[in-house]
Protein backbone atom coordinates (compact mmCIF):
# COMPACT_ATOMS: atom_id res chain seq x y z
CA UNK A 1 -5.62 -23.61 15.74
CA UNK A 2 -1.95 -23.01 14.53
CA UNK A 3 -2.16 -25.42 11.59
CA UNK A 4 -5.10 -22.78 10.39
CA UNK A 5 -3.21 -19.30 10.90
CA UNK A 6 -0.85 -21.58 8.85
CA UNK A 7 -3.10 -22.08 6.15
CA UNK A 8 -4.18 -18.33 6.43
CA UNK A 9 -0.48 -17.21 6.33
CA UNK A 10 -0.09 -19.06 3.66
CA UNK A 11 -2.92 -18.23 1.14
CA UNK A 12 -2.83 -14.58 1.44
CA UNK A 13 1.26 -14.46 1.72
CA UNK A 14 1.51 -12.83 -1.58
CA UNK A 15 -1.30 -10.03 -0.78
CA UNK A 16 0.52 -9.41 2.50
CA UNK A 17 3.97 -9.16 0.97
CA UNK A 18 2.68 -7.09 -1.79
CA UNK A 19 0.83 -4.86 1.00
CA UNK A 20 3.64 -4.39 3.48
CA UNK A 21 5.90 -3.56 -0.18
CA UNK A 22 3.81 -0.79 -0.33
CA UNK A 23 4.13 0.37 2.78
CA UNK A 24 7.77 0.35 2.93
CA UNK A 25 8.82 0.95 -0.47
CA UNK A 26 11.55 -1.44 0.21
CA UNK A 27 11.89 -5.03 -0.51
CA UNK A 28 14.59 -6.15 2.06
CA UNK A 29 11.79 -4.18 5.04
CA UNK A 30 8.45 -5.97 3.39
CA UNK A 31 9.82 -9.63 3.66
CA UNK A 32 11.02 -8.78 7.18
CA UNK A 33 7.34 -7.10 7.52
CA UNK A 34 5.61 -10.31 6.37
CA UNK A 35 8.14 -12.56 8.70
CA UNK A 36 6.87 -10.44 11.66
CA UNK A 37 3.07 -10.51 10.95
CA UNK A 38 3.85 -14.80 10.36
CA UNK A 39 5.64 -14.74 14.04
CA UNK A 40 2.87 -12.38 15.74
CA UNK A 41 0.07 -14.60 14.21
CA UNK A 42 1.61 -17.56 14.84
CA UNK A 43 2.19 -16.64 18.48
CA UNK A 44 -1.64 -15.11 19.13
CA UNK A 45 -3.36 -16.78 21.14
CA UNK A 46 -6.56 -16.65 19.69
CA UNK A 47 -5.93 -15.87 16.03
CA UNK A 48 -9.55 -15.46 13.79
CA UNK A 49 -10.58 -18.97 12.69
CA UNK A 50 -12.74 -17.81 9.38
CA UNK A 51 -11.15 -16.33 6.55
CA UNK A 52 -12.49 -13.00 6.26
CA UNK A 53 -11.65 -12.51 9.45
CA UNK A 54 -8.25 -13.69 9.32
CA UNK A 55 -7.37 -12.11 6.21
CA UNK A 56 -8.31 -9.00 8.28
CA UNK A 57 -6.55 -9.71 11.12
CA UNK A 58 -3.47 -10.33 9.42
CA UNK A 59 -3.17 -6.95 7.17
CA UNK A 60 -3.80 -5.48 10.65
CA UNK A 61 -1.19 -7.27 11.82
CA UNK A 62 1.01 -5.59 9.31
CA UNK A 63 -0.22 -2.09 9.56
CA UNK A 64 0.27 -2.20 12.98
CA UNK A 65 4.14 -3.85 12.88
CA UNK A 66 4.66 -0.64 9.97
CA UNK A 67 4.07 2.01 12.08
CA UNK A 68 6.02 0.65 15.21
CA UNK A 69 8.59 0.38 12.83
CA UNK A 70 8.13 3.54 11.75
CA UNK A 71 8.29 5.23 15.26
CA UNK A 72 10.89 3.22 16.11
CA UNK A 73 12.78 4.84 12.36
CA UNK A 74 11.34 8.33 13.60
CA UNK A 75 12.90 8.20 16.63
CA UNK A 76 16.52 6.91 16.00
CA UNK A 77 16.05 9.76 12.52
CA UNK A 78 18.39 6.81 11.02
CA UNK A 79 19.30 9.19 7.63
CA UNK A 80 21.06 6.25 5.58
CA UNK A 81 22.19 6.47 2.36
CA UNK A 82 19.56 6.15 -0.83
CA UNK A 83 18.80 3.05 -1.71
CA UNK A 84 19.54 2.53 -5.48
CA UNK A 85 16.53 0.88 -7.82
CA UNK A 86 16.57 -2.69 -8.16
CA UNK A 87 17.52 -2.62 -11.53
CA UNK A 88 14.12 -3.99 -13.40
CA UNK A 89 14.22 -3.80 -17.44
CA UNK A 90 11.45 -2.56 -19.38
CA UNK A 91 10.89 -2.55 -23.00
CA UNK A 92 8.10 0.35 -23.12
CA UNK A 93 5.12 -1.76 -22.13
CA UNK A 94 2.42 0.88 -21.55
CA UNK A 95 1.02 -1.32 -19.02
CA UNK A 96 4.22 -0.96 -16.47
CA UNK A 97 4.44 2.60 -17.66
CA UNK A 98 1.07 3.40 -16.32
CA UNK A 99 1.82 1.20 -13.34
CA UNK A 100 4.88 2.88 -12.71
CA UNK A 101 2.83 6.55 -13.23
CA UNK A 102 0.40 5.07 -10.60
CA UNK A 103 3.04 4.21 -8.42
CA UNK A 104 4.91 7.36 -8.36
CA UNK A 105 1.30 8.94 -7.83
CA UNK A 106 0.81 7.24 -4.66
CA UNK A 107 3.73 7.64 -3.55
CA UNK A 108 3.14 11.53 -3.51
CA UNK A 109 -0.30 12.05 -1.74
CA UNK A 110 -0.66 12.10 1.86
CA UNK A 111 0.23 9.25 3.85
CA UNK A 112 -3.63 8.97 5.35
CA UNK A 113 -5.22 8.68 1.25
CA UNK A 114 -2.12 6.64 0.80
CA UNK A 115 -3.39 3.98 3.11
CA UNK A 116 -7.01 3.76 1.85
CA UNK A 117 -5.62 3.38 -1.61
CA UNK A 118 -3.62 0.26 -0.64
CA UNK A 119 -6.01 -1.51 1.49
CA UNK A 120 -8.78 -1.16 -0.75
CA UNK A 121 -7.81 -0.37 -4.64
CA UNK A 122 -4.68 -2.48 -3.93
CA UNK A 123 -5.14 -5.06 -1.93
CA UNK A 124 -8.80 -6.09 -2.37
CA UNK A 125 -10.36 -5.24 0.59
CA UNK A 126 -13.94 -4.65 0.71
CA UNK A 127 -15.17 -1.05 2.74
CA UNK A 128 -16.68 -2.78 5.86
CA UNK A 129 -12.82 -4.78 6.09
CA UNK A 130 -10.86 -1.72 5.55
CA UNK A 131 -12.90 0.12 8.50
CA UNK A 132 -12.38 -3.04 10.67
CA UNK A 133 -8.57 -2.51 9.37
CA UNK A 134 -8.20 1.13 9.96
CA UNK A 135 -10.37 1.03 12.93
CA UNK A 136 -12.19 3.78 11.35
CA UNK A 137 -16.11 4.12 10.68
CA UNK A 138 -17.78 3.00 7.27
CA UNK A 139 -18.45 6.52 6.04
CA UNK A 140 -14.96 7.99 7.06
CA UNK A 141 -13.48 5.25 4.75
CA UNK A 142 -15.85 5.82 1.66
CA UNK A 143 -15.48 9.72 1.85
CA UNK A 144 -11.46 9.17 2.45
CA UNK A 145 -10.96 6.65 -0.16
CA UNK A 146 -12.94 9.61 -2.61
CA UNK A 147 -10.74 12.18 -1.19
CA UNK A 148 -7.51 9.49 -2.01
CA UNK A 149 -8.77 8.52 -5.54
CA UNK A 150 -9.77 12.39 -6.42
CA UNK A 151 -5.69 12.75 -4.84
CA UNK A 152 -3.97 10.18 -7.04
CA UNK A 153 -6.04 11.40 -10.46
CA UNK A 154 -4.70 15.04 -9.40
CA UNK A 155 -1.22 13.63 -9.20
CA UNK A 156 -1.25 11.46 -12.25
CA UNK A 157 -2.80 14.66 -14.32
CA UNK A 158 -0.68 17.37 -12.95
CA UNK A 159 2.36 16.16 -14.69
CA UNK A 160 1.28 14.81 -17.89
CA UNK A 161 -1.53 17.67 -19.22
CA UNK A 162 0.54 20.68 -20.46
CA UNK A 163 -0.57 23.21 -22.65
CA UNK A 164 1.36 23.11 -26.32
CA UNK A 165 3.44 26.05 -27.26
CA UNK A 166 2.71 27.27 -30.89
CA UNK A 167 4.54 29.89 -32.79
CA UNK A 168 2.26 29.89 -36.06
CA UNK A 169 -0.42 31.99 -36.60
CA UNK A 170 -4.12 31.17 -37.14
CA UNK A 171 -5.17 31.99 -40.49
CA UNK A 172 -7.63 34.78 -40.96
């Protein structure tokens, strides 16, 4: 049974770093995410044995360990300096500038659309797994992942459509 959470851990590691990066904006706090999902599985007792089910259980896993975290954060109000960026170089590639737009996007619509973005646009899941995730109903995830995607297009829009100022006048 452990050598197959192993095996689980281990094949999705990258999704669940990526996911739990996303929920904590913050490098250092998604590794010690992940590490904390890897203990808890490790330690269940009766850990999912198929895949789809384990890849499930273990973003829930995650989700779960976030918002302790979080309401443990909330609590102490911890107001520590800002972290500075991590320094990446770019050379104008329009792919990481619209990643970067979608990013900043994300991170500006509610927390709740935030979520549904992650787990399904993001991270693969399929509707059925996200509800199972979110502990949430079918339809509630379809009409809040609409909501979220109808959220993030407002976002990306609302700062790059501008009307052009002209001074000349329109021939008669």
């Amino acid at each position: 049974m452990l050598r197959r959470i192993e095996q689980h851990l281990l094949k999705n590691w990258s999704l669940l770093w990526g996911y739990a990066l996303r929920l904590t904006g913050d490098r250092e706090s998604a590794s010690d995410l992940v590490q904390t999902c890897a203990v808890k599985a490790l330690a269940s007792a009766s850990p999912p044995s198929d895949e789809i089910a384990a890849r499930i259980y273990l973003f829930k896993v995650i989700r779960n360990a976030w918002i302790d975290d979080f309401r443990r954060a909330k609590v102490r109000c911890d107001d520590s300096a800002v972290k500075p960026l991590d320094g990446t170089v770019w050379n104008y590639d329009d792919r990481l500038i619209a990643e970067i737009t979608v990013r900043q996007a994300v991170a500006q619509i509610e927390p709740v659309y935030r979520e549904i973005i992650e787990i399904v646009d993001l991270a693969g899941f399929r509707y059925v797994e996200a509800a199972e995730i979110l502990d949430i109903p079918l339809g509630t995830v379809m009409s809040r992942l609409s909501r979220a995607r109808a959220a993030l297009l407002d976002r990306i829009t609302a700062d790059n459509i501008r009307p052009i100022a002209t001074d000349r006048r329109h021939a008669r």
